[in-house]
C-alpha atoms as a PDB file:
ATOM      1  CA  UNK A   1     115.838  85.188  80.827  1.00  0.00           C
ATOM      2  CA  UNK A   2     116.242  87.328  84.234  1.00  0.00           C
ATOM      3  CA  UNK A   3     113.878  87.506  86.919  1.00  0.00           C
ATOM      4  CA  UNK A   4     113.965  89.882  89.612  1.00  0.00           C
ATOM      5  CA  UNK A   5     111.373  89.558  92.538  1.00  0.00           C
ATOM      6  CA  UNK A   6     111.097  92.686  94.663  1.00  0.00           C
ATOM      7  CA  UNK A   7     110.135  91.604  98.222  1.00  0.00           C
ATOM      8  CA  UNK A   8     111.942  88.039  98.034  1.00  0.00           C
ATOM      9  CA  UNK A   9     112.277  87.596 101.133  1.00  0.00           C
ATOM     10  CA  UNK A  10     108.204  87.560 101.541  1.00  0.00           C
ATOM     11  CA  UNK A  11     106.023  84.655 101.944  1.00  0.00           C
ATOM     12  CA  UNK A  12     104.988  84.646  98.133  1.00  0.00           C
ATOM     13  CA  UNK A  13     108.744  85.395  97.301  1.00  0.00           C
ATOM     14  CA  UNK A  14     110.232  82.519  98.132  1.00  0.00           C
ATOM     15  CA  UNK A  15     107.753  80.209  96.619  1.00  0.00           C
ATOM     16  CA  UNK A  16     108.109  82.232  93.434  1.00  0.00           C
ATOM     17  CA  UNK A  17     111.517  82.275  93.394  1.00  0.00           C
ATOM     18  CA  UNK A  18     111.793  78.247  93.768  1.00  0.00           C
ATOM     19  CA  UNK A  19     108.954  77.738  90.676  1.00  0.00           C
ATOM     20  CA  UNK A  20     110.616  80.528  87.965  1.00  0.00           C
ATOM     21  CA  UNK A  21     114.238  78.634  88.606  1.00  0.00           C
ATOM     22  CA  UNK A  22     112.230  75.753  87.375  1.00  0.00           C
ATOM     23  CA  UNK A  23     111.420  77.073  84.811  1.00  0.00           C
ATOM     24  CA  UNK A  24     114.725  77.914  83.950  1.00  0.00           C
ATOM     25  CA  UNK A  25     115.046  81.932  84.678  1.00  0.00           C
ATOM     26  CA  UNK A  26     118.098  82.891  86.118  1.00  0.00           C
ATOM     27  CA  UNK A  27     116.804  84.672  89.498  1.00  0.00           C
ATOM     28  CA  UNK A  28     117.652  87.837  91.419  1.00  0.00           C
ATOM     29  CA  UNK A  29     115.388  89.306  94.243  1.00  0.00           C
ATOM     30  CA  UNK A  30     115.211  92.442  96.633  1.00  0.00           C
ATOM     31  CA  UNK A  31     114.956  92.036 100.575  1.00  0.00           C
ATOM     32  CA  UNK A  32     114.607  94.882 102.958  1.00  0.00           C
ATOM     33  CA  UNK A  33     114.982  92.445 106.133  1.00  0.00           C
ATOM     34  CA  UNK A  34     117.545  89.693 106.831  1.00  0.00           C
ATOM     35  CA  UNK A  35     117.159  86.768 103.730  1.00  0.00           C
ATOM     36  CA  UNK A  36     117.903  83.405 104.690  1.00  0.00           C
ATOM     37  CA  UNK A  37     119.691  82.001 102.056  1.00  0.00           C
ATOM     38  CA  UNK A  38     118.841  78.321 102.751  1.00  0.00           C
ATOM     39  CA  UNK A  39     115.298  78.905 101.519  1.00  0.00           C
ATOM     40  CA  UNK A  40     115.900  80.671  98.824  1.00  0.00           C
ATOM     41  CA  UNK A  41     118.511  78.290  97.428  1.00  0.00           C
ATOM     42  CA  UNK A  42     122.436  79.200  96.465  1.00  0.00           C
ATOM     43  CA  UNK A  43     121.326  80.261  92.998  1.00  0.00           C
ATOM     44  CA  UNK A  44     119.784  83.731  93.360  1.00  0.00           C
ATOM     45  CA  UNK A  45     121.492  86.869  94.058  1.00  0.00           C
ATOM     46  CA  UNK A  46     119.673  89.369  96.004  1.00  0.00           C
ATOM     47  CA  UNK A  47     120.044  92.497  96.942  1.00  0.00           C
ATOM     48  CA  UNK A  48     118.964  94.786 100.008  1.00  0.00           C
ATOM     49  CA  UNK A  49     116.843  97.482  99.091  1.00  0.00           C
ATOM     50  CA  UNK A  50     114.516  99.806 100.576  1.00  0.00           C
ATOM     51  CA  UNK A  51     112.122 100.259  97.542  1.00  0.00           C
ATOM     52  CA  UNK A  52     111.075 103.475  98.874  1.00  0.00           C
ATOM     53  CA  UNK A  53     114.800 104.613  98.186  1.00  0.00           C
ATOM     54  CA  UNK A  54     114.707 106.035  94.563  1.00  0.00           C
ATOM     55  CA  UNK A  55     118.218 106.096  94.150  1.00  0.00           C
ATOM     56  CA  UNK A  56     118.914 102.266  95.916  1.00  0.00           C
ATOM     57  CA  UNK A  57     116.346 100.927  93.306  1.00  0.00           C
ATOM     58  CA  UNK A  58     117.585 102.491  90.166  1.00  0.00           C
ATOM     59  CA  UNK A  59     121.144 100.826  91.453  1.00  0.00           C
ATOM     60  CA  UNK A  60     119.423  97.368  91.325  1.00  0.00           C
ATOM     61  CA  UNK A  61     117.737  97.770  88.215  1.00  0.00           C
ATOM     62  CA  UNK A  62     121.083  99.156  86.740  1.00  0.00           C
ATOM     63  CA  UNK A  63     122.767  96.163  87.628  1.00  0.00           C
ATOM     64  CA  UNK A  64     120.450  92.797  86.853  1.00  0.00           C
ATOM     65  CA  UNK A  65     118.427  94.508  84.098  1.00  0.00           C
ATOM     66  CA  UNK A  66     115.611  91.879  84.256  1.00  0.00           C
ATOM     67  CA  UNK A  67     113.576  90.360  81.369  1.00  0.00           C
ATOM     68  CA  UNK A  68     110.667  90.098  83.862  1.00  0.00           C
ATOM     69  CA  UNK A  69     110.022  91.937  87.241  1.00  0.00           C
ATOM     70  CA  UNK A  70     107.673  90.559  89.725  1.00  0.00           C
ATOM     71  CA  UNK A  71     106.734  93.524  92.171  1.00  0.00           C
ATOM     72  CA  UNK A  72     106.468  92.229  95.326  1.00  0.00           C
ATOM     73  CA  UNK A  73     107.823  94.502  97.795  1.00  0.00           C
ATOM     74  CA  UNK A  74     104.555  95.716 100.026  1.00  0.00           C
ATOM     75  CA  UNK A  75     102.983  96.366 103.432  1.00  0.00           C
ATOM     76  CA  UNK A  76     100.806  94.018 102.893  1.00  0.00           C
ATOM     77  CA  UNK A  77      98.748  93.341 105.670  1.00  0.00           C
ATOM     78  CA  UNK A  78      94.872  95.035 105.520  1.00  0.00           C
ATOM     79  CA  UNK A  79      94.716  94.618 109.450  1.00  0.00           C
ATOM     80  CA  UNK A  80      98.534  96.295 110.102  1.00  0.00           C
ATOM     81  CA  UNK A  81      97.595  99.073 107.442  1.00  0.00           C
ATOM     82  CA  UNK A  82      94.691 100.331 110.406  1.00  0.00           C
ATOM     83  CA  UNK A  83      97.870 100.667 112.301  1.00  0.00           C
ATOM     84  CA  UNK A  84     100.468 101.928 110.302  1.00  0.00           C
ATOM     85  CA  UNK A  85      98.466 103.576 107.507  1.00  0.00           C
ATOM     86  CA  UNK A  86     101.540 106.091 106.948  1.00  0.00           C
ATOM     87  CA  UNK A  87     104.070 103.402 106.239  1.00  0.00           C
ATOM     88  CA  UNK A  88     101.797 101.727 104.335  1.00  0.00           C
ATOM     89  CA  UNK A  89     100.958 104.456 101.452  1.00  0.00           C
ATOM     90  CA  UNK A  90     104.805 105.365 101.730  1.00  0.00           C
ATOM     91  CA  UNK A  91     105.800 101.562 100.224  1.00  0.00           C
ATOM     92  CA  UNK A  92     102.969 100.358  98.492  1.00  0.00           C
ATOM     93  CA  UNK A  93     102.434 103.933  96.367  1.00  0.00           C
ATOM     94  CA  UNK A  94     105.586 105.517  96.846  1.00  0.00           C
ATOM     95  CA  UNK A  95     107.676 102.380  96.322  1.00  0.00           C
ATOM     96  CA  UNK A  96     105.937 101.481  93.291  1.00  0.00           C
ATOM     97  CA  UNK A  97     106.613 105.165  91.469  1.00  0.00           C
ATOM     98  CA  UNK A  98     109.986 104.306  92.347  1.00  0.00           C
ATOM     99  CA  UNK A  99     110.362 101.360  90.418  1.00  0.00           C
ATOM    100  CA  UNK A 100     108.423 102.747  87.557  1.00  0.00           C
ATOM    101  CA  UNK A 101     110.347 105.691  87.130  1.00  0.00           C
ATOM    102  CA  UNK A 102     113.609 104.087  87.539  1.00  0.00           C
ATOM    103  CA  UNK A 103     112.654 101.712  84.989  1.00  0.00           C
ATOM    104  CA  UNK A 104     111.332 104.262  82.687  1.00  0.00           C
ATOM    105  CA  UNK A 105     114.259 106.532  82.877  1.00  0.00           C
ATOM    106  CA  UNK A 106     116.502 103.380  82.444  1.00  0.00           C
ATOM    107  CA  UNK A 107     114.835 102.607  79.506  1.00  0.00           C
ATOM    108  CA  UNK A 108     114.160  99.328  80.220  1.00  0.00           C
ATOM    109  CA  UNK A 109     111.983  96.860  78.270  1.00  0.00           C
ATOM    110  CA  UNK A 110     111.276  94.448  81.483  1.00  0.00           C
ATOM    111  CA  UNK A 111     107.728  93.090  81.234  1.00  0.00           C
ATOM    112  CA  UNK A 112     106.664  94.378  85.293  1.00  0.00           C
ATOM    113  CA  UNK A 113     103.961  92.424  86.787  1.00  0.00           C
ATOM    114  CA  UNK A 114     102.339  94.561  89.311  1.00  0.00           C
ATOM    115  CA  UNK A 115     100.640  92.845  92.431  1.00  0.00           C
ATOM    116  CA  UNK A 116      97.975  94.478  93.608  1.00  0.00           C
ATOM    117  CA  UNK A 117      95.191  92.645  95.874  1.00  0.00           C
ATOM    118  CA  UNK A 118      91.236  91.258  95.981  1.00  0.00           C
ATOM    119  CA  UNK A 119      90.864  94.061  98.961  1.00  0.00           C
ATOM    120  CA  UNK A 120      90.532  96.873  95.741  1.00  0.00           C
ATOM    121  CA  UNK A 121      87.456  95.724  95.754  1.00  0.00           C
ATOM    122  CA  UNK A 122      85.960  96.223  98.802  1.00  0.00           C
ATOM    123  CA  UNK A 123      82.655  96.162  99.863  1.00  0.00           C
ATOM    124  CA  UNK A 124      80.585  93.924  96.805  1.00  0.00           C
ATOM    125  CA  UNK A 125      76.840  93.399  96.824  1.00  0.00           C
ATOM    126  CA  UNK A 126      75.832  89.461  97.192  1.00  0.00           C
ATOM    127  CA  UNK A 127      74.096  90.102  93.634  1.00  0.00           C
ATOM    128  CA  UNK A 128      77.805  90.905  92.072  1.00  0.00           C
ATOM    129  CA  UNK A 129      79.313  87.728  93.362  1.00  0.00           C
ATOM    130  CA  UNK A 130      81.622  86.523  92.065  1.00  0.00           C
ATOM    131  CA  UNK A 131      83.999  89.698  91.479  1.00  0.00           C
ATOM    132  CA  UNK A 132      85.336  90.281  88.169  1.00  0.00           C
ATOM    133  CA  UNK A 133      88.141  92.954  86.644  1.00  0.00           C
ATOM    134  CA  UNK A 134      85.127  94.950  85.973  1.00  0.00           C
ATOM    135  CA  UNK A 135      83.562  95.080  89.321  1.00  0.00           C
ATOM    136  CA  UNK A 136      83.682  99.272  90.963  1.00  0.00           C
ATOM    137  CA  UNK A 137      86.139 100.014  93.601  1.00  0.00           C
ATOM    138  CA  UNK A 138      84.728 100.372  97.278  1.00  0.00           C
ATOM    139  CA  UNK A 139      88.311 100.301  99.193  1.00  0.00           C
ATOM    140  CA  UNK A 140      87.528  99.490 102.894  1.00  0.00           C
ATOM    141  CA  UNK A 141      90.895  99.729 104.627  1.00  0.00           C
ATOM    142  CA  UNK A 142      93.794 102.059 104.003  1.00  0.00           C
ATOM    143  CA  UNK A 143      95.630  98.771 102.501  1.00  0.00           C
ATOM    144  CA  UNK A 144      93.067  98.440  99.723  1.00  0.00           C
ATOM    145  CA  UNK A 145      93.891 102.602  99.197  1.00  0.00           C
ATOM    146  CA  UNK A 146      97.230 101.886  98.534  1.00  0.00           C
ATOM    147  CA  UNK A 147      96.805  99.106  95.943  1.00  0.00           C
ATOM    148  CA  UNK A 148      94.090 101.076  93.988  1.00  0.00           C
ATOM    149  CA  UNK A 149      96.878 103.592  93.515  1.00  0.00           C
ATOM    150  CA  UNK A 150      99.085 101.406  92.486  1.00  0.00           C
ATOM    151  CA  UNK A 151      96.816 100.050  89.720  1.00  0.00           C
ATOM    152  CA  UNK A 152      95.926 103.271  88.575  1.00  0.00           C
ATOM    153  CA  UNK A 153      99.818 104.404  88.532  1.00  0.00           C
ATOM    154  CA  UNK A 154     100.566 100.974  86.478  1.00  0.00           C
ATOM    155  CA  UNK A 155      97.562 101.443  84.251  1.00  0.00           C
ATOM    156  CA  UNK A 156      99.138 105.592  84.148  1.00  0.00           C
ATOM    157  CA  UNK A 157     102.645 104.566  83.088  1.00  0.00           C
ATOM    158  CA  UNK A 158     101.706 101.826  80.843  1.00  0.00           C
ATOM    159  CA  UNK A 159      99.467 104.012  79.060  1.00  0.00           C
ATOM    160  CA  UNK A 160     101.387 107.383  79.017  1.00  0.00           C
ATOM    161  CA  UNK A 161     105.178 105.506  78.501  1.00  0.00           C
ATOM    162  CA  UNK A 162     104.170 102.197  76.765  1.00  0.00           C
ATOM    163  CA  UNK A 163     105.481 100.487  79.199  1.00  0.00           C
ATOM    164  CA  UNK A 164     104.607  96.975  79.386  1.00  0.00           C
ATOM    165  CA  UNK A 165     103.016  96.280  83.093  1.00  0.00           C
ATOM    166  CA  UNK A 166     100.745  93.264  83.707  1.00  0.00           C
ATOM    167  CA  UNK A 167      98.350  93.766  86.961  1.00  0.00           C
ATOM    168  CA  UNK A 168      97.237  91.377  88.811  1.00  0.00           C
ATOM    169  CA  UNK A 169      94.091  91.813  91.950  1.00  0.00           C
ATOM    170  CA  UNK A 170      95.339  88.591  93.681  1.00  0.00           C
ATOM    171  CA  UNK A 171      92.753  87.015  96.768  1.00  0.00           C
ATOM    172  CA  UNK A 172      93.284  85.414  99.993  1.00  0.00           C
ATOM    173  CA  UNK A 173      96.527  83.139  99.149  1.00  0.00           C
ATOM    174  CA  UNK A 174      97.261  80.700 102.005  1.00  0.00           C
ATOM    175  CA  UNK A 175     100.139  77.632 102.625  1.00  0.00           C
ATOM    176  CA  UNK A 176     103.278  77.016 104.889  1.00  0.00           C
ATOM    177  CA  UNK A 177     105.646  79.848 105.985  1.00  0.00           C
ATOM    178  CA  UNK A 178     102.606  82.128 105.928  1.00  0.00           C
ATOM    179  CA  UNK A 179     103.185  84.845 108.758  1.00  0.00           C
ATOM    180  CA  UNK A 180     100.780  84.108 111.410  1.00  0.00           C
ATOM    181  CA  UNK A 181      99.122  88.106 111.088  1.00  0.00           C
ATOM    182  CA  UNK A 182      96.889  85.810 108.474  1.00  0.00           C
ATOM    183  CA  UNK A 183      94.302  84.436 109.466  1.00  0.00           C
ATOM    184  CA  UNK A 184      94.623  80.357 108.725  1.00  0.00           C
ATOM    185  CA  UNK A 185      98.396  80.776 109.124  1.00  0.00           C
ATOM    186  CA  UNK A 186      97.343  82.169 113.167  1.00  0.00           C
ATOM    187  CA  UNK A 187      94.851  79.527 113.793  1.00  0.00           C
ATOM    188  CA  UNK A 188      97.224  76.669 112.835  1.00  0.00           C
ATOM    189  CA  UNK A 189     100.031  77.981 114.745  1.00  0.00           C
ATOM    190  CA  UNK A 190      98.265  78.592 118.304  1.00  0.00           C
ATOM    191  CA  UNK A 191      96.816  74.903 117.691  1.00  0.00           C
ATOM    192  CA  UNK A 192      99.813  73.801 117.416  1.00  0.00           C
ATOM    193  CA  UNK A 193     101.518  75.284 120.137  1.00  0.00           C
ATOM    194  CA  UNK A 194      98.485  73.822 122.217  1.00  0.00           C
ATOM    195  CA  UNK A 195      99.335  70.657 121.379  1.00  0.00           C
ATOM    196  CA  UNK A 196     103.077  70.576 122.437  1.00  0.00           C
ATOM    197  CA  UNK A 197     101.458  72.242 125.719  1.00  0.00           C
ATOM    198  CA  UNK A 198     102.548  75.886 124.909  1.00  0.00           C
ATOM    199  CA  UNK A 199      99.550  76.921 126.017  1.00  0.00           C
ATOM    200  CA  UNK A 200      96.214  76.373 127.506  1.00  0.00           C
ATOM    201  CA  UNK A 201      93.299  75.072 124.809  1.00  0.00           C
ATOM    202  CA  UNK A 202      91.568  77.929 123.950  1.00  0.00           C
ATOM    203  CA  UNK A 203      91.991  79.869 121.084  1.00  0.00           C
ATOM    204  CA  UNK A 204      90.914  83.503 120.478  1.00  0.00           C
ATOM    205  CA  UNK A 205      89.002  84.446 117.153  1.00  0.00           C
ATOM    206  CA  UNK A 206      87.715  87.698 115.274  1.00  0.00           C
ATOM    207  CA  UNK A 207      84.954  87.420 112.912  1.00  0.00           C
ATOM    208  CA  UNK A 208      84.161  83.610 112.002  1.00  0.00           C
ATOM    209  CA  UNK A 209      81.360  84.779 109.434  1.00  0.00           C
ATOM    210  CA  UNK A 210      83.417  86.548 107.068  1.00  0.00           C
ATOM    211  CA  UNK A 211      83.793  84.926 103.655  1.00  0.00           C
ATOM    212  CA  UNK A 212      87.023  84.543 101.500  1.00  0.00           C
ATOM    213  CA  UNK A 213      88.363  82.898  98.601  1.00  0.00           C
ATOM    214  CA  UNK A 214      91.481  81.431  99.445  1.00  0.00           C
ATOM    215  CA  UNK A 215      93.931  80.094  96.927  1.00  0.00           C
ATOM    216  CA  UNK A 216      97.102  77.556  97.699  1.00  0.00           C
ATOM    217  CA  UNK A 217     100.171  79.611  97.200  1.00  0.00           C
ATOM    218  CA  UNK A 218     101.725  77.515  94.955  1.00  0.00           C
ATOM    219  CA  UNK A 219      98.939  77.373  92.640  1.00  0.00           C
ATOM    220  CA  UNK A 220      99.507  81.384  93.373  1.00  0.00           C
ATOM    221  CA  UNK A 221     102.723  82.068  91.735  1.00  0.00           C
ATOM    222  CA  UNK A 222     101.862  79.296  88.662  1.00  0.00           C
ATOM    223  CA  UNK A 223      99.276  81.673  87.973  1.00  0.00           C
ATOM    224  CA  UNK A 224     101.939  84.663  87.955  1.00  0.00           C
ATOM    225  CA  UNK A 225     104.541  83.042  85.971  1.00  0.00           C
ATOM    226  CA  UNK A 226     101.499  82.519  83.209  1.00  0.00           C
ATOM    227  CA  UNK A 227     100.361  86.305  83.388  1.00  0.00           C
ATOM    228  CA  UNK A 228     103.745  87.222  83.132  1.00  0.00           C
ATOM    229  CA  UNK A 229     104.518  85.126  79.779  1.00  0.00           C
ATOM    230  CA  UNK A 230     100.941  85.803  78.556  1.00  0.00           C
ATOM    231  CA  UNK A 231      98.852  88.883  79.915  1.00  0.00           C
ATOM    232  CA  UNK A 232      97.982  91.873  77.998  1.00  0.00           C
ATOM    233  CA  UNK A 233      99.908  94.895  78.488  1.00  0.00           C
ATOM    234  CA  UNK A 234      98.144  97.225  80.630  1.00  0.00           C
ATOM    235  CA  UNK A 235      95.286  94.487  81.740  1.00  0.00           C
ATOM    236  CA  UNK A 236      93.855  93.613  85.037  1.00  0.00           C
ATOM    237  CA  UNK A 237      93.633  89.828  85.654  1.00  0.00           C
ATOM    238  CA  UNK A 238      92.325  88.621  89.003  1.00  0.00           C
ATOM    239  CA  UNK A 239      94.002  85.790  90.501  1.00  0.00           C
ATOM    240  CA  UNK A 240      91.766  82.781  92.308  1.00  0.00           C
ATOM    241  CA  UNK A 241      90.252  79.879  93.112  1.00  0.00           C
ATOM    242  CA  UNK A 242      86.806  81.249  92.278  1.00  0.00           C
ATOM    243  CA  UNK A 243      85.270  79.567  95.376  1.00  0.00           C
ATOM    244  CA  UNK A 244      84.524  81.399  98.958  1.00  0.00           C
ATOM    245  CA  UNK A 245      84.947  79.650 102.365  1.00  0.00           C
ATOM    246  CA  UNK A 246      84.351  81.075 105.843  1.00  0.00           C
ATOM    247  CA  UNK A 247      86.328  81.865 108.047  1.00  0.00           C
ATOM    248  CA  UNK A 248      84.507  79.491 110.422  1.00  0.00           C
ATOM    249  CA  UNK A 249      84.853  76.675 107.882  1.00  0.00           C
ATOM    250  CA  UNK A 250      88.967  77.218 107.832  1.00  0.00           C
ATOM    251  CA  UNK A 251      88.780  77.284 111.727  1.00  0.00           C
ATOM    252  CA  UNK A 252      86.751  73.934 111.584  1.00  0.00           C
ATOM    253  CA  UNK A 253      89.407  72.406 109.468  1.00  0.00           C
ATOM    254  CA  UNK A 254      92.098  73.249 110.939  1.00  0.00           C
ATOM    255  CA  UNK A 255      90.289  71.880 114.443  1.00  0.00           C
ATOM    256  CA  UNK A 256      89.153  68.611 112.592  1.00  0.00           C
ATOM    257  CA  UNK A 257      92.837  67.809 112.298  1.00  0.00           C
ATOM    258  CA  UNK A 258      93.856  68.701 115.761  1.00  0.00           C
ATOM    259  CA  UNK A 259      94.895  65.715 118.221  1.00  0.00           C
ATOM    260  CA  UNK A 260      93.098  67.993 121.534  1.00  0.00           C
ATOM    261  CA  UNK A 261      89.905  69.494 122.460  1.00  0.00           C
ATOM    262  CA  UNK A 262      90.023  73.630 121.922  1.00  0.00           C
ATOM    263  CA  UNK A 263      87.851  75.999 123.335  1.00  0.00           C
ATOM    264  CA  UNK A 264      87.012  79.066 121.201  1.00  0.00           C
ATOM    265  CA  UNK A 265      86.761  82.396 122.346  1.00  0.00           C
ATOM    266  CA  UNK A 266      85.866  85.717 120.875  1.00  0.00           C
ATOM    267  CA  UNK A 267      88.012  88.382 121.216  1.00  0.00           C
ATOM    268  CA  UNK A 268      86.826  92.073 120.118  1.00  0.00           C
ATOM    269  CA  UNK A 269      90.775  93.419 119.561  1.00  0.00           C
ATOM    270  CA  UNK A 270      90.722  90.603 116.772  1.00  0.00           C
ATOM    271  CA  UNK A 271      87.721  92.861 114.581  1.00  0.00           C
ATOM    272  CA  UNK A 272      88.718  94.759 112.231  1.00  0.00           C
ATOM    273  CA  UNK A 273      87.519  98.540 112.865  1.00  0.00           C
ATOM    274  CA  UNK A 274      85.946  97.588 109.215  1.00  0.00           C
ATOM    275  CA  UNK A 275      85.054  94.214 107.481  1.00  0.00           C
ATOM    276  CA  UNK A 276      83.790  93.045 104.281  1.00  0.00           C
ATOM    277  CA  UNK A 277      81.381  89.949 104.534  1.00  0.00           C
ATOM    278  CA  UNK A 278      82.062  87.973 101.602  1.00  0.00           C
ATOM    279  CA  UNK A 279      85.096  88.419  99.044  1.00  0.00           C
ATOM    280  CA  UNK A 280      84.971  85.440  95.634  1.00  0.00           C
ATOM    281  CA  UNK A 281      86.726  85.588  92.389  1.00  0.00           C
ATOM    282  CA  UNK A 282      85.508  85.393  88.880  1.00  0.00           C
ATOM    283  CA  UNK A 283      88.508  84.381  87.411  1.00  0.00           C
ATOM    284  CA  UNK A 284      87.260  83.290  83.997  1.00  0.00           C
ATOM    285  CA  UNK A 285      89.876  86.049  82.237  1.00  0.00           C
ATOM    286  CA  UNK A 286      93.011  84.421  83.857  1.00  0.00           C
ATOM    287  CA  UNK A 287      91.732  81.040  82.923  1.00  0.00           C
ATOM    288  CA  UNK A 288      90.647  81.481  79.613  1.00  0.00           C
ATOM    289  CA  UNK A 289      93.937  83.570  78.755  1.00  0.00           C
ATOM    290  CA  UNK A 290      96.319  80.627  79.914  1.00  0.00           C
ATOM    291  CA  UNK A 291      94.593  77.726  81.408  1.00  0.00           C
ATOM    292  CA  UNK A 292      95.597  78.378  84.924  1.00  0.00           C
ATOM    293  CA  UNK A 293      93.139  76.272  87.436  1.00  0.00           C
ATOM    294  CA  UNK A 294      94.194  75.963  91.593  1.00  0.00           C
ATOM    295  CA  UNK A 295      95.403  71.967  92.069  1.00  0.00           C
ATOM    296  CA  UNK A 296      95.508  72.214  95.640  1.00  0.00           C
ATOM    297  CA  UNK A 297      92.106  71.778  97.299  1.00  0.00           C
ATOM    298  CA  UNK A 298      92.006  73.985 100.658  1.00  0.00           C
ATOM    299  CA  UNK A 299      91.468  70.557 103.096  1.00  0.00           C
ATOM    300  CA  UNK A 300      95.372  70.027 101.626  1.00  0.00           C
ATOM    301  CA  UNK A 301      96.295  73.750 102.005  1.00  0.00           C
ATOM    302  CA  UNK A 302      95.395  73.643 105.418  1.00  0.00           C
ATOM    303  CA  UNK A 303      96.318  70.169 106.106  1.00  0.00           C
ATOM    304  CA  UNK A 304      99.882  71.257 105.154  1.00  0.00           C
ATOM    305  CA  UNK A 305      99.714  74.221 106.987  1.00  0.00           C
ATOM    306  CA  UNK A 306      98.814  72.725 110.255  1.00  0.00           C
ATOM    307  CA  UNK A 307     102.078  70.662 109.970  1.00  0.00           C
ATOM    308  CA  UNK A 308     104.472  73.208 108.728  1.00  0.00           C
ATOM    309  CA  UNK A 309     103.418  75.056 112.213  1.00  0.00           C
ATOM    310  CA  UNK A 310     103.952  71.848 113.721  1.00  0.00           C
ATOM    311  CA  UNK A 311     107.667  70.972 112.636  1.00  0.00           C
ATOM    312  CA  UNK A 312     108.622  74.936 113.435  1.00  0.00           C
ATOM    313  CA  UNK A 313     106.746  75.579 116.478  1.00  0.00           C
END
């Protein structure tokens, strides 16, 4: 069976990548950046690929035709989309039609598993926690915008062309080699540059009161390799842990581990021009379809974390 992972070169992709060649799926993956080979092993071709070129993705597709295609090519940063809202729509929307249509008019049968993100959601009443598939839309960035529309296009096409497209509203997913524009992936980093003396102990922080539900990555792309050998055609399945933290607690953590004493510091540039307070997942449909459950706890996540920043810092 081939596998081809749009967006390989992303901190999901490479984890994904390393679990489907275990489970024996030859591999091939898009990057729009530089790809460092080491990571991703010597066994996966890839490909450079803008995926808002129409014409450079219906070349890939022509050439790996792929059993299974794990969309994962994305701006997909909520606080970057305030910036770059424009870029944003262009690859999360426009990319995605791409694909679609190239597949479509390609004729392929690939089973596509479209990521989309917990942020859909938006702003959810404490009396409809946790969220479930079910749960009304209240976007609250121009990120969550963009990954509406690309449900709604996936849930279009599979409809209207019987195509066979698997969605997934993933949450907060957090472990090594995260890019430090998250959240826990920032904190650990600046601690650790504090302790090799990089700089002075105090660390800057937005809003320590927001609530998330954050899942290990690894447990993250399990959970994808299952939807994508099990979900329902044209379904929505929301991916993890089904428990909340705050942001305060992953700060505390993270500190708890910490050989030196850190000062914390608000800084306003770090709020987001709009928040939501508390974001947890009902993911009884996932479970109940294939037995998924997280193994990592998040004192491990974070624990490993910490030292990944450590060793690279």
């Amino acid at each position: 069976m081939k596998a081809l992972i749009t967006g390989i070169n992303g901190f999901v992709g490479g984890y994904l990548s390393e679990y489907l060649l275990t489970c024996n799926m030859q591999v091939f993956g898009t990057y729009l950046n530089k790809i460092d080979k080491n990571i991703l092993g010597k066994n996966i071709k890839t490909f450079k690929l803008d995926i808002t070129d129409k014409k450079e993705t219906l070349e890939v597709l022509k050439k790996v035709r792929p059993d299974y295609i794990f969309h994962l090519a994305a701006q997909s940063s909520a606080a970057i989309s305030w910036k770059k809202p424009q870029l944003t729509m262009d690859v999360n929307i426009n990319g995605t039609i791409n694909l679609l249509e190239n597949i479509k008019e390609l004729n392929l049968d690939s089973r596509i598993l479209l990521i989309g993100s917990s942020e859909e959601y938006g702003f959810v009443k404490s009396e409809d926690i946790p969220i479930n598939e079910d749960q009304e839309l209240k976007p609250g960035n121009p990120y969550a915008v963009s990954k509406i529309s690309q449900t709604m296009m996936g849930q279009v096409y599979s409809r209207a062309y019987d195509m066979d497209i698997v969605i997934v509203r993933a949450f907060n997913h957090i472990g090594p080699k995260q890019s430090p524009v998250f959240v826990a992936s920032d904190f650990a980093k600046r601690i650790a540059e504090i302790e090799k003396g990089k700089f002075k102990p105090v660390l800057l922080v937005g809003n320590l009161e927001a609530e998330r539900d954050f899942t290990d990555v690894r447990d993250i792309v399990k959970a994808y390799y299952l939807l994508a050998l099990k979900g329902q055609k044209g379904e929505i399945y929301n991916v993890g842990s089904g428990k909340s933290y705050k942001i305060q607690y992953i700060l505390d953590t993270l500190l708890s581990l910490s050989n030196v004493d850190i000062k914390i510091e608000k800084d306003p540039n770090r709020m987001r021009p709009s928040d939501v307070p508390i974001v947890q997942c009902d993911n009884t449909k996932i479970t109940r379809l294939t037995g998924w459950e997280p193994e990592y706890s998040i004192e491990e996540t974070l624990k490993d974390v910490l030292q990944y920043w450590r060793q690279t810092v």
